[in-house]
PDB file of N, CA and C in Angstrom:
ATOM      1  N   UNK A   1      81.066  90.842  99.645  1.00  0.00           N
ATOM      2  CA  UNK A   1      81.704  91.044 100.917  1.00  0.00           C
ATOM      3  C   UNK A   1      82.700  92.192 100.857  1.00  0.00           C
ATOM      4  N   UNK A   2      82.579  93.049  99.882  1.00  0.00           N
ATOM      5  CA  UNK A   2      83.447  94.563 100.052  1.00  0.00           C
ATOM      6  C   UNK A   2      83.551  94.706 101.195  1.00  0.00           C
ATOM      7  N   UNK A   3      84.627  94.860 101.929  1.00  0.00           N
ATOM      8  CA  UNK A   3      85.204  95.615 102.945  1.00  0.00           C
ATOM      9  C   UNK A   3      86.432  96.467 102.767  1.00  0.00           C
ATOM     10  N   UNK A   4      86.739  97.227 103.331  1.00  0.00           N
ATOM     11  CA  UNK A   4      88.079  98.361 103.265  1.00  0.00           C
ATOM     12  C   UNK A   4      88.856  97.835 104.908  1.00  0.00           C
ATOM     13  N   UNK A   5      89.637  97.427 104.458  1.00  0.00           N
ATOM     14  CA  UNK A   5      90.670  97.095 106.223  1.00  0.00           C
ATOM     15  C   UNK A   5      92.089  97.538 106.009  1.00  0.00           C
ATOM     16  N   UNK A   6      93.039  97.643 106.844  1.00  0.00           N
ATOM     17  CA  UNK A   6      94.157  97.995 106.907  1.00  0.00           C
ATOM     18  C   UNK A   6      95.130  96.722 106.662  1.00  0.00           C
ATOM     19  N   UNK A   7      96.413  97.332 105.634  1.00  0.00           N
ATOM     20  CA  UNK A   7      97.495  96.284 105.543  1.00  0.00           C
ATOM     21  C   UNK A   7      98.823  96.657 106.449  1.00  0.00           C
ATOM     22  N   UNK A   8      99.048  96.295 107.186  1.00  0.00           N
ATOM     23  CA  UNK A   8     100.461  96.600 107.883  1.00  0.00           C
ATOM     24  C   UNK A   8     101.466  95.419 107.048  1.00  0.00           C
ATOM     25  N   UNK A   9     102.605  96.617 107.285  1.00  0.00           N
ATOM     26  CA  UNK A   9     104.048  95.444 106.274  1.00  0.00           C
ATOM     27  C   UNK A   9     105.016  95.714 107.439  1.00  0.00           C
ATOM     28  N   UNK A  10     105.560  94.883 107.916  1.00  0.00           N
ATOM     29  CA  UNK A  10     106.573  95.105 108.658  1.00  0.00           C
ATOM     30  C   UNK A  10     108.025  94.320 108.082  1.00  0.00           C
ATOM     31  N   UNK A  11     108.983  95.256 107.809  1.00  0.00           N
ATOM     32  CA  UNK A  11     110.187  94.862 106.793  1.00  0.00           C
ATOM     33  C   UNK A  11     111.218  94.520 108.202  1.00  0.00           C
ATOM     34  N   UNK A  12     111.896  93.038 107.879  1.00  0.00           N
ATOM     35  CA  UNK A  12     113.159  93.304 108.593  1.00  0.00           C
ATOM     36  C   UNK A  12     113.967  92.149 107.854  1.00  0.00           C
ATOM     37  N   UNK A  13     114.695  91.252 108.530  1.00  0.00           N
ATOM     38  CA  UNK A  13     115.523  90.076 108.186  1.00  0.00           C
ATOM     39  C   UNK A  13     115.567  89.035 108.903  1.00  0.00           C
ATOM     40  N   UNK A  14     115.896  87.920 108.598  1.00  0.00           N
ATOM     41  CA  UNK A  14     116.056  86.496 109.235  1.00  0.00           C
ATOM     42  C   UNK A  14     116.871  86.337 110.116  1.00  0.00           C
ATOM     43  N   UNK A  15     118.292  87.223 110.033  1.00  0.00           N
ATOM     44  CA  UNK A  15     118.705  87.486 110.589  1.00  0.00           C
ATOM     45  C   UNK A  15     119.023  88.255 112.177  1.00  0.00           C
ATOM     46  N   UNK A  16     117.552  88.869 112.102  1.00  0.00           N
ATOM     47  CA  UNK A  16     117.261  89.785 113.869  1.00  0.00           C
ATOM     48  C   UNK A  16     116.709  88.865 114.311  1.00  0.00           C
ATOM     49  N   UNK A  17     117.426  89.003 115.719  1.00  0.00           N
ATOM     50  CA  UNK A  17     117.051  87.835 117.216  1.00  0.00           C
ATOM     51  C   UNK A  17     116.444  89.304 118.373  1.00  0.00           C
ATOM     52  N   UNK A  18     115.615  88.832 119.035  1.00  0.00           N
ATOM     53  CA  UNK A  18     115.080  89.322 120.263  1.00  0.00           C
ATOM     54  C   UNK A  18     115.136  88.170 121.579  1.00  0.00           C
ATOM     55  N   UNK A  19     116.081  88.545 122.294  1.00  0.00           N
ATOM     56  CA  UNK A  19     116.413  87.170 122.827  1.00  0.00           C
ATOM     57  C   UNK A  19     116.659  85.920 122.002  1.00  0.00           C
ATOM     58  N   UNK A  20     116.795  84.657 122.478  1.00  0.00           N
ATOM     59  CA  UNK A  20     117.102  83.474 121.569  1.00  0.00           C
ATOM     60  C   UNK A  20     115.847  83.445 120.300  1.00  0.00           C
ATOM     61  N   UNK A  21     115.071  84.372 120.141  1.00  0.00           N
ATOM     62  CA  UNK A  21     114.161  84.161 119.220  1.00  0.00           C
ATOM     63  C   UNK A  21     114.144  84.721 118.112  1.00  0.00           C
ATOM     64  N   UNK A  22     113.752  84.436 116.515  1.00  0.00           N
ATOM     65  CA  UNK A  22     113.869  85.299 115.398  1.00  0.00           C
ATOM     66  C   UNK A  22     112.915  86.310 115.570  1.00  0.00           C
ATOM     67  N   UNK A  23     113.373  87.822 115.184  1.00  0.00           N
ATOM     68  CA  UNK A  23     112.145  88.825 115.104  1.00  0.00           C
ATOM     69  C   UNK A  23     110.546  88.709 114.875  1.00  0.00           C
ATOM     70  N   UNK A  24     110.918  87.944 113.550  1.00  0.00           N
ATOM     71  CA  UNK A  24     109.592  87.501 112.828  1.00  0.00           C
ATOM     72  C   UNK A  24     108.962  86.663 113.710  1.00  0.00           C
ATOM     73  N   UNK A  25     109.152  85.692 114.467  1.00  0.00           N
ATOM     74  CA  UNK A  25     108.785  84.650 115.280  1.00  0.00           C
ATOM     75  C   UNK A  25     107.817  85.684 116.453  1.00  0.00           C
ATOM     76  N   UNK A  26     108.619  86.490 116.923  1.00  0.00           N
ATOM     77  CA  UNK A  26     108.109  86.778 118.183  1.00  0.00           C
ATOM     78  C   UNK A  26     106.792  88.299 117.511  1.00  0.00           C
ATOM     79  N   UNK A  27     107.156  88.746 116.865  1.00  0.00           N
ATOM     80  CA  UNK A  27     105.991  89.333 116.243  1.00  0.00           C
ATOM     81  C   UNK A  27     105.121  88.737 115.876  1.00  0.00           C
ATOM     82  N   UNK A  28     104.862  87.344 115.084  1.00  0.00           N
ATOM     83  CA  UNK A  28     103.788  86.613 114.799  1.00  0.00           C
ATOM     84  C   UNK A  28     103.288  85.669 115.985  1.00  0.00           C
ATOM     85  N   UNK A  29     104.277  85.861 117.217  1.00  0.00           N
ATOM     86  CA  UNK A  29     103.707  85.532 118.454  1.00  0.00           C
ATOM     87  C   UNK A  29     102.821  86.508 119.201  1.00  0.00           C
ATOM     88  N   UNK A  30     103.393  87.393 119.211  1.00  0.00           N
ATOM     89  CA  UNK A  30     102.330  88.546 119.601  1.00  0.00           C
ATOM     90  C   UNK A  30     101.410  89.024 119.254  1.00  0.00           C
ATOM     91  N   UNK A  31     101.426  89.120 117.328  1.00  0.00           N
ATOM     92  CA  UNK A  31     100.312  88.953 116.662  1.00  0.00           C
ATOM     93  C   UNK A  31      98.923  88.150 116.607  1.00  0.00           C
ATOM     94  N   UNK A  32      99.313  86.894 117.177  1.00  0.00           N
ATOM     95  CA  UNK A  32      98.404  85.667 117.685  1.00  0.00           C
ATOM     96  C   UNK A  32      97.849  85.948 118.868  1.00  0.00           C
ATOM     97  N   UNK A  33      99.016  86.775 120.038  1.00  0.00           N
ATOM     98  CA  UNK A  33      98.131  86.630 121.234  1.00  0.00           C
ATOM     99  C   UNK A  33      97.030  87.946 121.070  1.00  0.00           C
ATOM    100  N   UNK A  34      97.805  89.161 120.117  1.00  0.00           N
ATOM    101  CA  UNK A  34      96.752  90.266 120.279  1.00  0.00           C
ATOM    102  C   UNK A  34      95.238  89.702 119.213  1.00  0.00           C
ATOM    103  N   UNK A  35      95.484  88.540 119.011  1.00  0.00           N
ATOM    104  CA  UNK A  35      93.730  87.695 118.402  1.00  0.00           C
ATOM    105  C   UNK A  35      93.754  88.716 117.297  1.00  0.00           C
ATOM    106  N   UNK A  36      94.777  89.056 116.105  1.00  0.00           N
ATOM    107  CA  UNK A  36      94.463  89.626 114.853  1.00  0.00           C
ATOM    108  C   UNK A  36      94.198  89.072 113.773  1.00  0.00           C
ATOM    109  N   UNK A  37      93.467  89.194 112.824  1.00  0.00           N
ATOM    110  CA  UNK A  37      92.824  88.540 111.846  1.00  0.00           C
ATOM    111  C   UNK A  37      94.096  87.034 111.548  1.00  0.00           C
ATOM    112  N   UNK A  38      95.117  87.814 111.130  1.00  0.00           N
ATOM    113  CA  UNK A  38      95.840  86.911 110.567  1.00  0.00           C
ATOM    114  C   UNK A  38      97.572  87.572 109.787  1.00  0.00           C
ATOM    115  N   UNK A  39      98.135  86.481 109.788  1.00  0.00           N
ATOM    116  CA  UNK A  39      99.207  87.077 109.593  1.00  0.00           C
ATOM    117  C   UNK A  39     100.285  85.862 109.074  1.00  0.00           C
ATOM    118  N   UNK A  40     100.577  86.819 107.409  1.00  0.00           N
ATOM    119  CA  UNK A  40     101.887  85.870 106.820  1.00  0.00           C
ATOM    120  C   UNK A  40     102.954  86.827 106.831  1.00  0.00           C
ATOM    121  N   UNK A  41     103.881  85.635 106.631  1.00  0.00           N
ATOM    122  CA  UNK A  41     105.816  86.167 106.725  1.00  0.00           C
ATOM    123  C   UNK A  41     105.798  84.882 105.495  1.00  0.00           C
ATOM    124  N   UNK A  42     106.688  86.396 104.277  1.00  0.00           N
ATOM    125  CA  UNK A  42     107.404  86.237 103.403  1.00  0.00           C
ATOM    126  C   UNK A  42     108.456  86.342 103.604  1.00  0.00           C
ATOM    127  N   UNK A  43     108.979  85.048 102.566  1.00  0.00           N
ATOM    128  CA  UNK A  43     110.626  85.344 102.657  1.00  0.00           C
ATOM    129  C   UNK A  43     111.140  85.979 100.978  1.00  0.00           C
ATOM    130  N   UNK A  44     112.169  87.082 101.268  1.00  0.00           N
ATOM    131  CA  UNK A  44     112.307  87.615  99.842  1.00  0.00           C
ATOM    132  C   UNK A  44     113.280  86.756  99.097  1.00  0.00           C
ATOM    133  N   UNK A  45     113.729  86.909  98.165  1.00  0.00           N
ATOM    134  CA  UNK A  45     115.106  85.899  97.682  1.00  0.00           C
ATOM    135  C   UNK A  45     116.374  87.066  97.741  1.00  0.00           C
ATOM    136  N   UNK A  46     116.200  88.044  97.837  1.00  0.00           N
ATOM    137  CA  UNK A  46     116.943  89.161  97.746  1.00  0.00           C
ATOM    138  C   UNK A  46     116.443  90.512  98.626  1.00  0.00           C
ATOM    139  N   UNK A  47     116.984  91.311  99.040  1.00  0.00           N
ATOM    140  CA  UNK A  47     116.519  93.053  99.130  1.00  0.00           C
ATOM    141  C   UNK A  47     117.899  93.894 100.265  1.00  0.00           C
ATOM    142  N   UNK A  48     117.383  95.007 100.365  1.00  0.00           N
ATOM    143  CA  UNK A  48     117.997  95.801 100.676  1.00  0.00           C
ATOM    144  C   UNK A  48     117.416  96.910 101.276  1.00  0.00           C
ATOM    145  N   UNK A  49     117.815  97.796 102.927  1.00  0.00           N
ATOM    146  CA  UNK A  49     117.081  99.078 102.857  1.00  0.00           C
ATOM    147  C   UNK A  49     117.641 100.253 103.403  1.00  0.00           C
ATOM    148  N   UNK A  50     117.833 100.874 103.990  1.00  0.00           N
ATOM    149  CA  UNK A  50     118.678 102.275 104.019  1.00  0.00           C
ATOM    150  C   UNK A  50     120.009 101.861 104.638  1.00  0.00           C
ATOM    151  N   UNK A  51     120.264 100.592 105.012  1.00  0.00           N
ATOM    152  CA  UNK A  51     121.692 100.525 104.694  1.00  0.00           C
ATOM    153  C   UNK A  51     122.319 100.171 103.978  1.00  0.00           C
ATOM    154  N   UNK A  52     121.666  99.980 102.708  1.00  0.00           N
ATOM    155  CA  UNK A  52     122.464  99.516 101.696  1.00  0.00           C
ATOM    156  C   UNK A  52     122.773  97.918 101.549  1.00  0.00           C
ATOM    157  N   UNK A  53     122.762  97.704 102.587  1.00  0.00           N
ATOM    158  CA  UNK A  53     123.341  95.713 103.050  1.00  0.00           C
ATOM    159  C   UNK A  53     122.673  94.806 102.210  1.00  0.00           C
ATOM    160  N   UNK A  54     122.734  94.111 101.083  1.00  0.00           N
ATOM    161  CA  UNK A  54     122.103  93.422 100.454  1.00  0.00           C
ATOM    162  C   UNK A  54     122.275  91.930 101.632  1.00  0.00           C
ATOM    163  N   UNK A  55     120.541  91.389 101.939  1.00  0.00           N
ATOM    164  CA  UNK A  55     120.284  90.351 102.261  1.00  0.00           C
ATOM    165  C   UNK A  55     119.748  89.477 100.950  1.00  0.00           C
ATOM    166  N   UNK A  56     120.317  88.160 101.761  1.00  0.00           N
ATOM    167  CA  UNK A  56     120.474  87.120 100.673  1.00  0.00           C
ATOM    168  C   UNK A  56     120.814  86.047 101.312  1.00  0.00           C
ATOM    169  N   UNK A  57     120.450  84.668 101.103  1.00  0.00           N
ATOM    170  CA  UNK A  57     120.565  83.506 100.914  1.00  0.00           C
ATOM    171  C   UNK A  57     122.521  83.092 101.377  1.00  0.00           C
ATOM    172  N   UNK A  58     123.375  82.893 102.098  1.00  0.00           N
ATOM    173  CA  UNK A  58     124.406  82.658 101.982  1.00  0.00           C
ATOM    174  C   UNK A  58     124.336  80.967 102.181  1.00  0.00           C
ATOM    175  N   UNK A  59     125.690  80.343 101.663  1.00  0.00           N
ATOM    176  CA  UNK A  59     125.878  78.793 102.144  1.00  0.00           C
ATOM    177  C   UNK A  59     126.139  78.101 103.833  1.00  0.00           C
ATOM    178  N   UNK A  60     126.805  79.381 104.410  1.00  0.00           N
ATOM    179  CA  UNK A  60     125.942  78.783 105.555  1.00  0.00           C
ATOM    180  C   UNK A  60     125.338  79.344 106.434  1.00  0.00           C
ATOM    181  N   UNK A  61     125.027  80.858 105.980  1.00  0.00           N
ATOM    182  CA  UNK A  61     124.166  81.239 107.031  1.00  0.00           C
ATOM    183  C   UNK A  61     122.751  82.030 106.037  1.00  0.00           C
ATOM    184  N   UNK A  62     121.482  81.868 106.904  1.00  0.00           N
ATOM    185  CA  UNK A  62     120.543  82.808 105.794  1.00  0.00           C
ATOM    186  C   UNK A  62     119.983  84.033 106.563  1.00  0.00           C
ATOM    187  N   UNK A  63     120.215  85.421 105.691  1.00  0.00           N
ATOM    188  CA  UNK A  63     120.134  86.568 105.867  1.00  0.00           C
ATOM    189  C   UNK A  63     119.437  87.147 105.306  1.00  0.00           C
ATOM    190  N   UNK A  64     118.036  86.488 104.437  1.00  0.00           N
ATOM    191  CA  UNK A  64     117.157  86.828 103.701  1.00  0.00           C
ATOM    192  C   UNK A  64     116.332  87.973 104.681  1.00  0.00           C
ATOM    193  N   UNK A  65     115.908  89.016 103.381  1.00  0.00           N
ATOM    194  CA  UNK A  65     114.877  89.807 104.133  1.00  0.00           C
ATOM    195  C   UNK A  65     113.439  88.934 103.893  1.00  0.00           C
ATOM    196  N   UNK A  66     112.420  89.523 104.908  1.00  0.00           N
ATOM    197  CA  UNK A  66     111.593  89.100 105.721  1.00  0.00           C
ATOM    198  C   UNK A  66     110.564  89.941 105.420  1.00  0.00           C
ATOM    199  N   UNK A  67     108.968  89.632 104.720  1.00  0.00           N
ATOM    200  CA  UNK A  67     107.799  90.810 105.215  1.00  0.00           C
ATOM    201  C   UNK A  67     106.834  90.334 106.497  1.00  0.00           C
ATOM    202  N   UNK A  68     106.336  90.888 106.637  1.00  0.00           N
ATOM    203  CA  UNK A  68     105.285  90.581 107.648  1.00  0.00           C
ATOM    204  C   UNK A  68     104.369  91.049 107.569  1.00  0.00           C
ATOM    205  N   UNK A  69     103.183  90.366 107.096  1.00  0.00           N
ATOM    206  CA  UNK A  69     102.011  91.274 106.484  1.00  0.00           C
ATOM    207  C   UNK A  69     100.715  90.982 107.170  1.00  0.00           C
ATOM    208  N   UNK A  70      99.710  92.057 107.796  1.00  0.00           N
ATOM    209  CA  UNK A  70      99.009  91.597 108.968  1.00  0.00           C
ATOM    210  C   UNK A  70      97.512  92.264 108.354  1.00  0.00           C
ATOM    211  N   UNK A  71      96.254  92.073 107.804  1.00  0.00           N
ATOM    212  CA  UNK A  71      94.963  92.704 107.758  1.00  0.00           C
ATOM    213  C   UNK A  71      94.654  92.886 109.546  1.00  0.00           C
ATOM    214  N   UNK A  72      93.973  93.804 109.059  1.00  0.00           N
ATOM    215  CA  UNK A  72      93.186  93.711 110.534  1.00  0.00           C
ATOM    216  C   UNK A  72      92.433  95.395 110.614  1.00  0.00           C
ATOM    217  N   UNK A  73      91.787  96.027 111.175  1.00  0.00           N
ATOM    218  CA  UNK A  73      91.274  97.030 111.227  1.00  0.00           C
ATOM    219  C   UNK A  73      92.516  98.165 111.969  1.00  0.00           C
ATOM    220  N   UNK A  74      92.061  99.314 111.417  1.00  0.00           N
ATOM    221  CA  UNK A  74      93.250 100.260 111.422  1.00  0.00           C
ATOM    222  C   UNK A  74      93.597 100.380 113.141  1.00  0.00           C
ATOM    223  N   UNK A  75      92.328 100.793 113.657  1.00  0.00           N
ATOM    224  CA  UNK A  75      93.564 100.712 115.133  1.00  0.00           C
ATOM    225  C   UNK A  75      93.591 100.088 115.681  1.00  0.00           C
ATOM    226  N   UNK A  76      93.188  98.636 115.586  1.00  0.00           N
ATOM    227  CA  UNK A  76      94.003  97.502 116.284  1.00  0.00           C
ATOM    228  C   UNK A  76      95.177  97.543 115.306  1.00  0.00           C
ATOM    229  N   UNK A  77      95.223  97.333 114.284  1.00  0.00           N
ATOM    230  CA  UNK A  77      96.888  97.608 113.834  1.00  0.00           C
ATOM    231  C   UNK A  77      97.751  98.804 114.383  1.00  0.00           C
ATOM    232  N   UNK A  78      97.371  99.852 114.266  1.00  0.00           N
ATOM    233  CA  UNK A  78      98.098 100.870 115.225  1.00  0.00           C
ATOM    234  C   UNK A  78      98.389 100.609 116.596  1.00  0.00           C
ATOM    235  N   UNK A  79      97.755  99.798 117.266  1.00  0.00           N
ATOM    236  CA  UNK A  79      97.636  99.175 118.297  1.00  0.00           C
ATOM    237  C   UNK A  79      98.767  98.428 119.347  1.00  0.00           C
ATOM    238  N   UNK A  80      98.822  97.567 117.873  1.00  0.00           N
ATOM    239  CA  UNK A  80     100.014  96.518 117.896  1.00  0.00           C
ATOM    240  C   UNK A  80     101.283  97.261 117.246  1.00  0.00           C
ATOM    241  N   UNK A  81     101.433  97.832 116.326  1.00  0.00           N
ATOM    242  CA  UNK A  81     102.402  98.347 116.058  1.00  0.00           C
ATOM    243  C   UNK A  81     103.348  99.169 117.344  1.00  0.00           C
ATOM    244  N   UNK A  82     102.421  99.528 118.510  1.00  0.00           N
ATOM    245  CA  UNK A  82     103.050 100.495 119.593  1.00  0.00           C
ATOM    246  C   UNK A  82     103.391  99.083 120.518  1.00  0.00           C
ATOM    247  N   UNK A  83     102.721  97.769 120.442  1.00  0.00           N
ATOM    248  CA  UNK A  83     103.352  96.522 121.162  1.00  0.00           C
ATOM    249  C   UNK A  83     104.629  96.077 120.549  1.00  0.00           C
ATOM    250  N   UNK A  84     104.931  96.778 119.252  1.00  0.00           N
ATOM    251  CA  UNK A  84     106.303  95.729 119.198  1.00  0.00           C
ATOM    252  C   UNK A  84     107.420  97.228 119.168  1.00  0.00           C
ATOM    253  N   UNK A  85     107.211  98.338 120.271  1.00  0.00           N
ATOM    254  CA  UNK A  85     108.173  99.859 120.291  1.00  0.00           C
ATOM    255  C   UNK A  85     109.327  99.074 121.188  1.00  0.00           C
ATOM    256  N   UNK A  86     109.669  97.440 121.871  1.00  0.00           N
ATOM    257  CA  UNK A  86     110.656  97.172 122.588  1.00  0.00           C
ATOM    258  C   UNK A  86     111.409  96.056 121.716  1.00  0.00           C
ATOM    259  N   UNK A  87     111.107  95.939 120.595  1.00  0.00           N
ATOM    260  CA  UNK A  87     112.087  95.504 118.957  1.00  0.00           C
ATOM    261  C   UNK A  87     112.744  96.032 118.421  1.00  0.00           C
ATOM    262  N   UNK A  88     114.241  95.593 118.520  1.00  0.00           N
ATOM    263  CA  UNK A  88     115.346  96.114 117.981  1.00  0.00           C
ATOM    264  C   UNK A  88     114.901  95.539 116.481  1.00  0.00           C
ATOM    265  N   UNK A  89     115.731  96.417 115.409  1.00  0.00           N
ATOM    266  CA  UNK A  89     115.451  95.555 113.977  1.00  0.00           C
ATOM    267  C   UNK A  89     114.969  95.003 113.125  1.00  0.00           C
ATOM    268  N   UNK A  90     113.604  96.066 113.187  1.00  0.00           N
ATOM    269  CA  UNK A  90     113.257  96.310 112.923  1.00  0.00           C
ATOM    270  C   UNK A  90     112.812  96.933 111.880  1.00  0.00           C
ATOM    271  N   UNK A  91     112.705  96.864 110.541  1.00  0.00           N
ATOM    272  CA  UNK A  91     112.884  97.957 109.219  1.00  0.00           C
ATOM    273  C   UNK A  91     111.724  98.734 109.154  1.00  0.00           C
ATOM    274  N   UNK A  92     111.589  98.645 108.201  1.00  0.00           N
ATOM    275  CA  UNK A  92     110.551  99.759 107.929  1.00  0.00           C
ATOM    276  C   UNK A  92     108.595  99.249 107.897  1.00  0.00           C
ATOM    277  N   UNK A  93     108.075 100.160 108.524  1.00  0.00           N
ATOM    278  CA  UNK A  93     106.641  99.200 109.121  1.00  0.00           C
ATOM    279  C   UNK A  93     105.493 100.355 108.490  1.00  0.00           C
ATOM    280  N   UNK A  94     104.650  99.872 107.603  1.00  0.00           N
ATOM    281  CA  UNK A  94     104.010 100.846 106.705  1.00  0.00           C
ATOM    282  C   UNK A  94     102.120 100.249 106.971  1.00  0.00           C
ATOM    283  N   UNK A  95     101.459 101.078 106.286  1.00  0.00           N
ATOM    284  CA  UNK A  95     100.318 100.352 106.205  1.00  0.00           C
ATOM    285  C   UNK A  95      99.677 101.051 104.917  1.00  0.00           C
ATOM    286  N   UNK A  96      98.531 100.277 104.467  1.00  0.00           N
ATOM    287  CA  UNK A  96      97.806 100.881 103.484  1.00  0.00           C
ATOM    288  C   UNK A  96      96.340 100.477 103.719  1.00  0.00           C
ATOM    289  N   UNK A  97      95.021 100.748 103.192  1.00  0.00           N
ATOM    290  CA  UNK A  97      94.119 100.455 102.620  1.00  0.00           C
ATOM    291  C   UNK A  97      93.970  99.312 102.140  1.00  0.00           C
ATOM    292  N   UNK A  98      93.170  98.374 102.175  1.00  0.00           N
ATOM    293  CA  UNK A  98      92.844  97.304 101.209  1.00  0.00           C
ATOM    294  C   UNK A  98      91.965  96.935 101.383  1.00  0.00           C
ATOM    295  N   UNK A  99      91.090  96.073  99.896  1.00  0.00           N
ATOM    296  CA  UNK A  99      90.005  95.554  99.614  1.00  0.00           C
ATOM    297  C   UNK A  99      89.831  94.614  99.813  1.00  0.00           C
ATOM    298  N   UNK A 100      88.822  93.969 100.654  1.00  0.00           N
ATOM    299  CA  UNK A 100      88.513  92.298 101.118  1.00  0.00           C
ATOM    300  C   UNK A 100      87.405  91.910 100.249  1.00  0.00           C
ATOM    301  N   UNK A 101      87.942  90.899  99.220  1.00  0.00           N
ATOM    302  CA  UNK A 101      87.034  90.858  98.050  1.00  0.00           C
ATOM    303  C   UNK A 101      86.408  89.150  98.336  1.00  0.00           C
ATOM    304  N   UNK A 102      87.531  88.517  99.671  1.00  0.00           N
ATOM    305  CA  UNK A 102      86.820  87.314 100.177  1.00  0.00           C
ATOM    306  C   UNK A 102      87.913  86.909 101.376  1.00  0.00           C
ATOM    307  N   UNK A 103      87.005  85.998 102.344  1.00  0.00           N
ATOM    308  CA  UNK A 103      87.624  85.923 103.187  1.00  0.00           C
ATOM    309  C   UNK A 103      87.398  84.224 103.419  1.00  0.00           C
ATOM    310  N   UNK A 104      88.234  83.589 103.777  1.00  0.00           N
ATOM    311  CA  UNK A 104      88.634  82.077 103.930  1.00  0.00           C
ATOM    312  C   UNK A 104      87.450  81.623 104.728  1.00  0.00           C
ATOM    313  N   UNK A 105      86.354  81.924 105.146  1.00  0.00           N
ATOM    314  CA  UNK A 105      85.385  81.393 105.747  1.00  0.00           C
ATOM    315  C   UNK A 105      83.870  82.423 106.163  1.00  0.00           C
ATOM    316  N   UNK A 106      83.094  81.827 106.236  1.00  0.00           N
ATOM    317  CA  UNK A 106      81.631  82.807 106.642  1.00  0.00           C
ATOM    318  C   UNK A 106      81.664  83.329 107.801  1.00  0.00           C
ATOM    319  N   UNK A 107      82.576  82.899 108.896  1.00  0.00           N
ATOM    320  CA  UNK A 107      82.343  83.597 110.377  1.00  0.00           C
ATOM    321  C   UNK A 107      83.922  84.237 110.423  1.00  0.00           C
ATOM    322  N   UNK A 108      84.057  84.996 111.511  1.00  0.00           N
ATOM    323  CA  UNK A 108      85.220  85.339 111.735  1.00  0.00           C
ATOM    324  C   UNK A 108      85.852  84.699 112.564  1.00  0.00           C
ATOM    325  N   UNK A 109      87.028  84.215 112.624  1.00  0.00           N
ATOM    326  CA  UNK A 109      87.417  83.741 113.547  1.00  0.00           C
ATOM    327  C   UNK A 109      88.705  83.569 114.222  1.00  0.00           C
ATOM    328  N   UNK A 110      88.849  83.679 115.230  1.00  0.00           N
ATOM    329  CA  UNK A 110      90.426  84.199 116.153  1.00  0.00           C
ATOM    330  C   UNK A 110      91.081  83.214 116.961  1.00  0.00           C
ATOM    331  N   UNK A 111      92.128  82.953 116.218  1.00  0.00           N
ATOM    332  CA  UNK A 111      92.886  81.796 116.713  1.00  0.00           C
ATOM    333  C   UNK A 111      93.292  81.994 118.500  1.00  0.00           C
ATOM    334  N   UNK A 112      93.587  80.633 118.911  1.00  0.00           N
ATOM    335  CA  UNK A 112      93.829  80.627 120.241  1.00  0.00           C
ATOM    336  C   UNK A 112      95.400  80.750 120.700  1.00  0.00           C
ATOM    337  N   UNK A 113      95.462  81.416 121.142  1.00  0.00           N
ATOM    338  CA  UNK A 113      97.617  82.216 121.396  1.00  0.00           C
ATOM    339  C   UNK A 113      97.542  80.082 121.553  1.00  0.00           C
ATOM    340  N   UNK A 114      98.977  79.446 121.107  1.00  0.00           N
ATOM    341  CA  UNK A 114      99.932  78.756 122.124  1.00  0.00           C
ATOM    342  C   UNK A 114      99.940  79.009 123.055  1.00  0.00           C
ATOM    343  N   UNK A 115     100.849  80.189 123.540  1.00  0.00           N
ATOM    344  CA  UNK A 115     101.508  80.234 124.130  1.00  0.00           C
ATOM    345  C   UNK A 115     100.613  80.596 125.592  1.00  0.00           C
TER     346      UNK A 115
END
């Protein structure tokens, strides 16, 4: 099942709200409704990015940085990347190449938005 598809990373923190909602939340909401392959959010234990601000774990609040990592074919990822241009806080949003050496099932298949 060689395939070549696109990785989008979208860097931010636990900390960014878009309205009452976490960043990450409402990107993997939108991610769902634009029917893209699929999509995980890591949490880091540590990081940092051109401001210097080390995120991290505090006792009572958490400020961990955040990835967001999405397969999907290159311009539906380009796609979506121009759906989330009204997100503040965004860090840094990259993509690469990657090899699909297997995929979680024989058909493809596209989850139904919630929302």
């Amino acid at each position: 099942m060689n395939r070549t598809m696109k990785l989008l990373r979208i860097y931010s923190d636990e900390a960014a709200y878009f309205g009452d909602r976490r960043v990450f939340e409402v990107i993997a909401l939108r991610a769902l409704d634009a029917r893209l392959d699929g999509l995980t959010v890591v949490q880091a234990l540590t990081g940092f990015g051109r401001s210097a601000h080390m995120h991290r774990r505090h006792v009572l609040e958490e400020d961990r940085s955040v990835v967001i990592e999405i397969v999907d074919e290159e311009t539906r990822l380009r796609a979506f990347v121009e759906r989330l241009a009204d997100l503040p806080d965004i860090g840094l949003i990259t993509i690469e190449a990657v090899e699909i050496l297997r995929a979680g099932g024989n058909t493809r298949h596209r989850a139904t938005p919630l929302i």
